[in-house]
N, C-alpha and C. Protein backbone atom coordinates (compact mmCIF):
# COMPACT_ATOMS: atom_id res chain seq x y z
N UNK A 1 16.04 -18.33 -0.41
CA UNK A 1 17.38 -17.81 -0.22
C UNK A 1 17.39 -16.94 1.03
N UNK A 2 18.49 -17.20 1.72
CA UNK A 2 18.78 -16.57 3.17
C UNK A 2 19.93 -15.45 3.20
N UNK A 3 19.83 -14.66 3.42
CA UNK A 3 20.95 -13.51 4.09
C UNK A 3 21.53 -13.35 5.48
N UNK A 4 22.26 -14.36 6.28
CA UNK A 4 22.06 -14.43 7.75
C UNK A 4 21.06 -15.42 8.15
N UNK A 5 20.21 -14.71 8.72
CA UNK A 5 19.18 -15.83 9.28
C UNK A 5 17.63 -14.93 8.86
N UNK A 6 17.37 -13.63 7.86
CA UNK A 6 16.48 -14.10 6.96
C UNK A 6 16.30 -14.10 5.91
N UNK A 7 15.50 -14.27 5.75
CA UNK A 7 14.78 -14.53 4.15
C UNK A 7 14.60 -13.41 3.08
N UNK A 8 15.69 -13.06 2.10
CA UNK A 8 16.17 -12.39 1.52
C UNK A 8 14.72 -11.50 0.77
N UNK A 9 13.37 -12.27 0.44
CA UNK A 9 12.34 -11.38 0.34
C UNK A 9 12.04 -10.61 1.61
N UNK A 10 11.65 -10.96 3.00
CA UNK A 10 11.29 -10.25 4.17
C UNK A 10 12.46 -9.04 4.19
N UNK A 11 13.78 -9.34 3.94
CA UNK A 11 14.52 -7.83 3.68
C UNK A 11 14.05 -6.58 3.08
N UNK A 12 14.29 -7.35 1.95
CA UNK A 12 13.66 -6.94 0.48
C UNK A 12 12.46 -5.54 0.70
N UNK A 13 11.18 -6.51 1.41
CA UNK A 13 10.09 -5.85 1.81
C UNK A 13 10.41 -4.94 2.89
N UNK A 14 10.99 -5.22 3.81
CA UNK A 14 11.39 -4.09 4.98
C UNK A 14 11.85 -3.05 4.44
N UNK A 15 13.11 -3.26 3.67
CA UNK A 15 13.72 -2.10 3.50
C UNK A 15 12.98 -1.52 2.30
N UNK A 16 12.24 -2.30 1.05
CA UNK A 16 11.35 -0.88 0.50
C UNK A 16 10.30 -0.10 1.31
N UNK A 17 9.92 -0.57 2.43
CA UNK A 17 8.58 -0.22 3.34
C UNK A 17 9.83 0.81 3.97
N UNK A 18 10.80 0.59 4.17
CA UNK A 18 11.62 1.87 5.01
C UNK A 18 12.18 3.09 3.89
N UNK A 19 12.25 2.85 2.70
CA UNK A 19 12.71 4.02 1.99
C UNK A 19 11.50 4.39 1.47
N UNK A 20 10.10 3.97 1.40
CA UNK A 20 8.83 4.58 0.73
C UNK A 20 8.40 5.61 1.79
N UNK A 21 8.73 5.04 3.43
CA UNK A 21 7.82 5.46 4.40
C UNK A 21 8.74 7.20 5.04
N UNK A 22 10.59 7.02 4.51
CA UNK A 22 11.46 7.78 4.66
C UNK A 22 11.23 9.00 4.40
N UNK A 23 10.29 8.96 2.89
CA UNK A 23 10.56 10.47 2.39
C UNK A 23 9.29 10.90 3.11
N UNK A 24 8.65 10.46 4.19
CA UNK A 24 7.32 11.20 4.44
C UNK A 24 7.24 11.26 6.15
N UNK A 25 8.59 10.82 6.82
CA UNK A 25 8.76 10.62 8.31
C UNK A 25 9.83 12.13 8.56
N UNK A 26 9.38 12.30 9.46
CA UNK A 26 10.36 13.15 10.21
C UNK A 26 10.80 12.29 12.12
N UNK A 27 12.08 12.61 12.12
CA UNK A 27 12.12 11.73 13.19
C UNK A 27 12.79 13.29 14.70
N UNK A 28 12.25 12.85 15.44
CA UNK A 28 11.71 13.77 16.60
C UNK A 28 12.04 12.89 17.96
N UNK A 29 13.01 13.87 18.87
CA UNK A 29 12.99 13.89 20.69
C UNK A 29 11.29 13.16 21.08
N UNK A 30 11.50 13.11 22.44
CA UNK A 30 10.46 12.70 22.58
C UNK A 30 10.15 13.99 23.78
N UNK A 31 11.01 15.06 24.14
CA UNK A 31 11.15 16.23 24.48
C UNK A 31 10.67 16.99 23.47
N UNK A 32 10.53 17.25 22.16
CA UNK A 32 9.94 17.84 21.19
C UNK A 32 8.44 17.16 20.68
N UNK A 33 8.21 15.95 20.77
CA UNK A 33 7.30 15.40 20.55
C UNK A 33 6.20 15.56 21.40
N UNK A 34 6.43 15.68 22.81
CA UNK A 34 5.77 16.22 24.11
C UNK A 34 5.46 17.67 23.58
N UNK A 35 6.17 18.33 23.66
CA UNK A 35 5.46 19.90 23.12
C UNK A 35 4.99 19.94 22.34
N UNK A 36 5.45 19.53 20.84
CA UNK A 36 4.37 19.70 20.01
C UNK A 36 3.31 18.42 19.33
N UNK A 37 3.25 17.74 20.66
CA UNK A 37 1.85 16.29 20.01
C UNK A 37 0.53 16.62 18.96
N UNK A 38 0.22 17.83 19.12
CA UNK A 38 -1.34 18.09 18.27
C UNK A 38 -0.42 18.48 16.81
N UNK A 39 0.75 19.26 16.58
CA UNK A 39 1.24 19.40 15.48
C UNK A 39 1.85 18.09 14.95
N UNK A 40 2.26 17.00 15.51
CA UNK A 40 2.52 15.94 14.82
C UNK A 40 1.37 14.98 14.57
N UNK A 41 0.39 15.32 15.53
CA UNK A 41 -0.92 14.70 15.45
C UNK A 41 -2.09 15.20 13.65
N UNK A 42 -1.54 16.01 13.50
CA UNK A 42 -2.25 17.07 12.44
C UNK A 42 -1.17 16.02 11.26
N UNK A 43 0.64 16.30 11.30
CA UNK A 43 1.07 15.34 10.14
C UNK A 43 0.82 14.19 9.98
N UNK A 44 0.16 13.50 11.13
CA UNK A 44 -0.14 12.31 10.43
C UNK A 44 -1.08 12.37 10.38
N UNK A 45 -2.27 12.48 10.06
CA UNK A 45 -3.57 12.97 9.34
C UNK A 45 -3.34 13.00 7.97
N UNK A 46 -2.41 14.05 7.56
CA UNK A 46 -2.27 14.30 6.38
C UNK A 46 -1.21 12.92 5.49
N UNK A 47 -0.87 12.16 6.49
CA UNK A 47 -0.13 10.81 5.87
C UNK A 47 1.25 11.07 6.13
N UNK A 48 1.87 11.95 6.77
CA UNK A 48 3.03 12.06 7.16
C UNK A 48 3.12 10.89 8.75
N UNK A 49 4.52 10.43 8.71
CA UNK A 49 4.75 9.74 9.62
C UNK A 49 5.73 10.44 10.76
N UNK A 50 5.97 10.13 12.21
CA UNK A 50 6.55 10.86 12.89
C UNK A 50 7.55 9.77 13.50
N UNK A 51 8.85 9.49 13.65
CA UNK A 51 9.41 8.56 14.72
C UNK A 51 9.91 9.05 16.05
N UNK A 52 9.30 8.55 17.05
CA UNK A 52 9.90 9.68 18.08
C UNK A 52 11.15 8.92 18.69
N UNK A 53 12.42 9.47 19.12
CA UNK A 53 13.34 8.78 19.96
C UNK A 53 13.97 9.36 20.75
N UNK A 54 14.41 8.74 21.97
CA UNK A 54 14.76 8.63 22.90
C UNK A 54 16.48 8.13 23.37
N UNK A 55 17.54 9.60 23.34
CA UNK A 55 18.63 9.01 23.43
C UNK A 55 19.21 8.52 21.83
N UNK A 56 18.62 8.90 21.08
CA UNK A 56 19.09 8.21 19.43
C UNK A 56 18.77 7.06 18.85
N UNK A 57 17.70 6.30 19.85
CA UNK A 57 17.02 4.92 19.87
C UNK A 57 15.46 5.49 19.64
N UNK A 58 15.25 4.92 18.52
CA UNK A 58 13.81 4.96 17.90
C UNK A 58 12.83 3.86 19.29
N UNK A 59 11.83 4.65 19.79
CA UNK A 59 11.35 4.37 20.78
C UNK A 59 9.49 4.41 20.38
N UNK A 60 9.11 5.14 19.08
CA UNK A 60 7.95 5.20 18.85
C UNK A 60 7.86 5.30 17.38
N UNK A 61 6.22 5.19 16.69
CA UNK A 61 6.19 5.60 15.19
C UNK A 61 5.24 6.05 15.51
N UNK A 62 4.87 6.94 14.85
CA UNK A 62 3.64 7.70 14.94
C UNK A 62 3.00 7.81 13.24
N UNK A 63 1.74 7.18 12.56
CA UNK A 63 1.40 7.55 11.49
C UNK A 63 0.16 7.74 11.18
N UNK A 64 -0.14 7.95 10.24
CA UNK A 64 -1.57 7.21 9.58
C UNK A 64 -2.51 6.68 9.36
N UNK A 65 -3.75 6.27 9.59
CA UNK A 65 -4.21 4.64 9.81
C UNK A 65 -4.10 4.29 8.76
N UNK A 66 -4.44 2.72 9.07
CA UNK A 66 -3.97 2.07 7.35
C UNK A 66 -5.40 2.77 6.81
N UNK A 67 -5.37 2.67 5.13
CA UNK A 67 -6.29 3.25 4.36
C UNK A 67 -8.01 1.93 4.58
N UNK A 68 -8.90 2.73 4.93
CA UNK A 68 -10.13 2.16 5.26
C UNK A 68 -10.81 1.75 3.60
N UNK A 69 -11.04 0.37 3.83
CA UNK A 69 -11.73 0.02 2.72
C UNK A 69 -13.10 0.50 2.00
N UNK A 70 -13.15 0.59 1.30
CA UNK A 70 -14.92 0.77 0.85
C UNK A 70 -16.38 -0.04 0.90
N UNK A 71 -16.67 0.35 1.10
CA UNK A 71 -17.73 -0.74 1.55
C UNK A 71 -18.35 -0.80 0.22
N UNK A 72 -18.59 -2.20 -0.13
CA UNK A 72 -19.54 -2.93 -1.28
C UNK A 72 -20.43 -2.03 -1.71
N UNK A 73 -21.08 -1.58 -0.82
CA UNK A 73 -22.40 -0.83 -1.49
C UNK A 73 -21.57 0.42 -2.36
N UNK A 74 -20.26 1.80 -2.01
CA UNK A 74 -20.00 2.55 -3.04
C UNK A 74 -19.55 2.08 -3.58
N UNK A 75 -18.83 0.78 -3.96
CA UNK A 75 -18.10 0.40 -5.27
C UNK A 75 -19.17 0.13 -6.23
N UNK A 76 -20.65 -0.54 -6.00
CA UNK A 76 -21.03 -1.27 -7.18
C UNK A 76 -22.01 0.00 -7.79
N UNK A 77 -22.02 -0.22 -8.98
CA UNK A 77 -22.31 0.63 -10.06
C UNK A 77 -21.21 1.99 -10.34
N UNK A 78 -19.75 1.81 -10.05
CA UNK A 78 -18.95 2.70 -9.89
C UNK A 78 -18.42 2.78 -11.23
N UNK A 79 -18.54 1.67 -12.21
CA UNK A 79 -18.16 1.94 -13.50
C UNK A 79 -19.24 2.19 -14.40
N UNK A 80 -20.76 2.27 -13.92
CA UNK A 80 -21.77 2.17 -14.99
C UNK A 80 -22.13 3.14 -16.29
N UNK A 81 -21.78 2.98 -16.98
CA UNK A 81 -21.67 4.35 -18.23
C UNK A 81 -19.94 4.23 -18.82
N UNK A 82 -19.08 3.41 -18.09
CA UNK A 82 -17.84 3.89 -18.65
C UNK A 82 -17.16 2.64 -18.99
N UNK A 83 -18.04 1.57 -19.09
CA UNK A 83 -17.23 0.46 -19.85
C UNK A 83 -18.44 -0.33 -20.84
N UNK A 84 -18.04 -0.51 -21.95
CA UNK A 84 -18.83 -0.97 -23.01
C UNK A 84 -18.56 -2.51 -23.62
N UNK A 85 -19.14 -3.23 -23.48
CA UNK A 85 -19.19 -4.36 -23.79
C UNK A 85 -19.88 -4.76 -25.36
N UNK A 86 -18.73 -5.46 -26.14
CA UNK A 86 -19.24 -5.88 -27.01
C UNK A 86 -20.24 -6.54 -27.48
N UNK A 87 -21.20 -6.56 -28.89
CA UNK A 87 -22.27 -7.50 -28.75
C UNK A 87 -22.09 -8.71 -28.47
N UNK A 88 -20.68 -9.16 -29.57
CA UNK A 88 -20.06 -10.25 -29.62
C UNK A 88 -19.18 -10.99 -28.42
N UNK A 89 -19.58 -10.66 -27.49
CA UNK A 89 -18.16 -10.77 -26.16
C UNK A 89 -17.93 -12.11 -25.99
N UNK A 90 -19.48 -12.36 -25.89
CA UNK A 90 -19.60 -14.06 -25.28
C UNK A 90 -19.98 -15.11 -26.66
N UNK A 91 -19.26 -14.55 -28.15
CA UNK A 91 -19.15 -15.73 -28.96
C UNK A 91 -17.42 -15.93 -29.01
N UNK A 92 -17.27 -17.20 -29.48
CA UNK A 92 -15.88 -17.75 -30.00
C UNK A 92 -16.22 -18.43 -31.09
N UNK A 93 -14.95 -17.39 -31.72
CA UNK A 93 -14.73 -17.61 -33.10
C UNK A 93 -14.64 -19.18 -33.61
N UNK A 94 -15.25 -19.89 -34.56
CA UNK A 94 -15.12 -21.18 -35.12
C UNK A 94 -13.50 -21.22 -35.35
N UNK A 95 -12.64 -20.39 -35.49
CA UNK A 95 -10.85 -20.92 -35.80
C UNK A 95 -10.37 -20.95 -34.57
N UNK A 96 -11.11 -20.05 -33.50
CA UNK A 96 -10.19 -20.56 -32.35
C UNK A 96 -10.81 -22.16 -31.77
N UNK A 97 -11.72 -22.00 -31.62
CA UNK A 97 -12.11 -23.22 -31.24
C UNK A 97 -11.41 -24.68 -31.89
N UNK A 98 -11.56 -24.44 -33.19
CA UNK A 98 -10.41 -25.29 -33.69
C UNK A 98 -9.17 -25.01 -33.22
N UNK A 99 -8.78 -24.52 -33.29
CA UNK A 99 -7.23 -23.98 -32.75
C UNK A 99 -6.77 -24.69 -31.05
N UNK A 100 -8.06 -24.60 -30.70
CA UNK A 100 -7.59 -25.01 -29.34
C UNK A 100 -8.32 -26.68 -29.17
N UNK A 101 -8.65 -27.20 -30.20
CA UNK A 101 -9.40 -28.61 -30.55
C UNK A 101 -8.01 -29.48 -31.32
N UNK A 102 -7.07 -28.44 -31.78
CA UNK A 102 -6.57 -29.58 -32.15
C UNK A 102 -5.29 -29.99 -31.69
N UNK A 103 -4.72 -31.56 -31.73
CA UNK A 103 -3.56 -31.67 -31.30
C UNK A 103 -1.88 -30.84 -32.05
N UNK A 104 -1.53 -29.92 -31.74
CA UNK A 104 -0.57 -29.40 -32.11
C UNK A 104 0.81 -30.05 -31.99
């Protein structure tokens, strides 16, 4: 399904990516952005986003990096002690097996 000429999900996604990213942007001159660069440099660190513009025309974004993955090695053994596995995990019950043996 189309809205115009796009695709009513790609909206969809824009505009929640614009009201999630809203409550955490402040939008800024690029005359104010020049003076204070290390203080907007510091909010986005902390995950705040900055838009700078020019004339009332959004001309920059300033944010975040995207979030850096973990590398394989700290994830594994990250649950060890906190999930318990049954003795029984890897039997099936004789009724399901029937159950799923027969024509219904």
């Amino acid at each position: 399904m189309t809205v115009g000429h796009k695709p009513v999900y790609t909206m969809c996604t824009q505009w929640w990516t614009r009201m999630s990213v809203a409550k955490q942007e402040k939008t800024v001159s690029v005359r104010e952005f020049r003076k204070n660069v290390s203080t907007y440099l510091r909010e986005a660190e902390k995950g705040h986003g900055v838009v700078v513009t020019s004339h009332g025309k959004e001309v920059a974004r300033l944010g975040p990096p995207p979030s850096a993955r973990r590398p394989v090695s700290e994830l594994l053994g990250l649950f060890k002690g906190k999930i318990e596995m049954a003795d029984d995990f890897d039997e099936t019950p004789a009724e399901l097996i029937e159950a799923m043996e027969s024509d219904v």
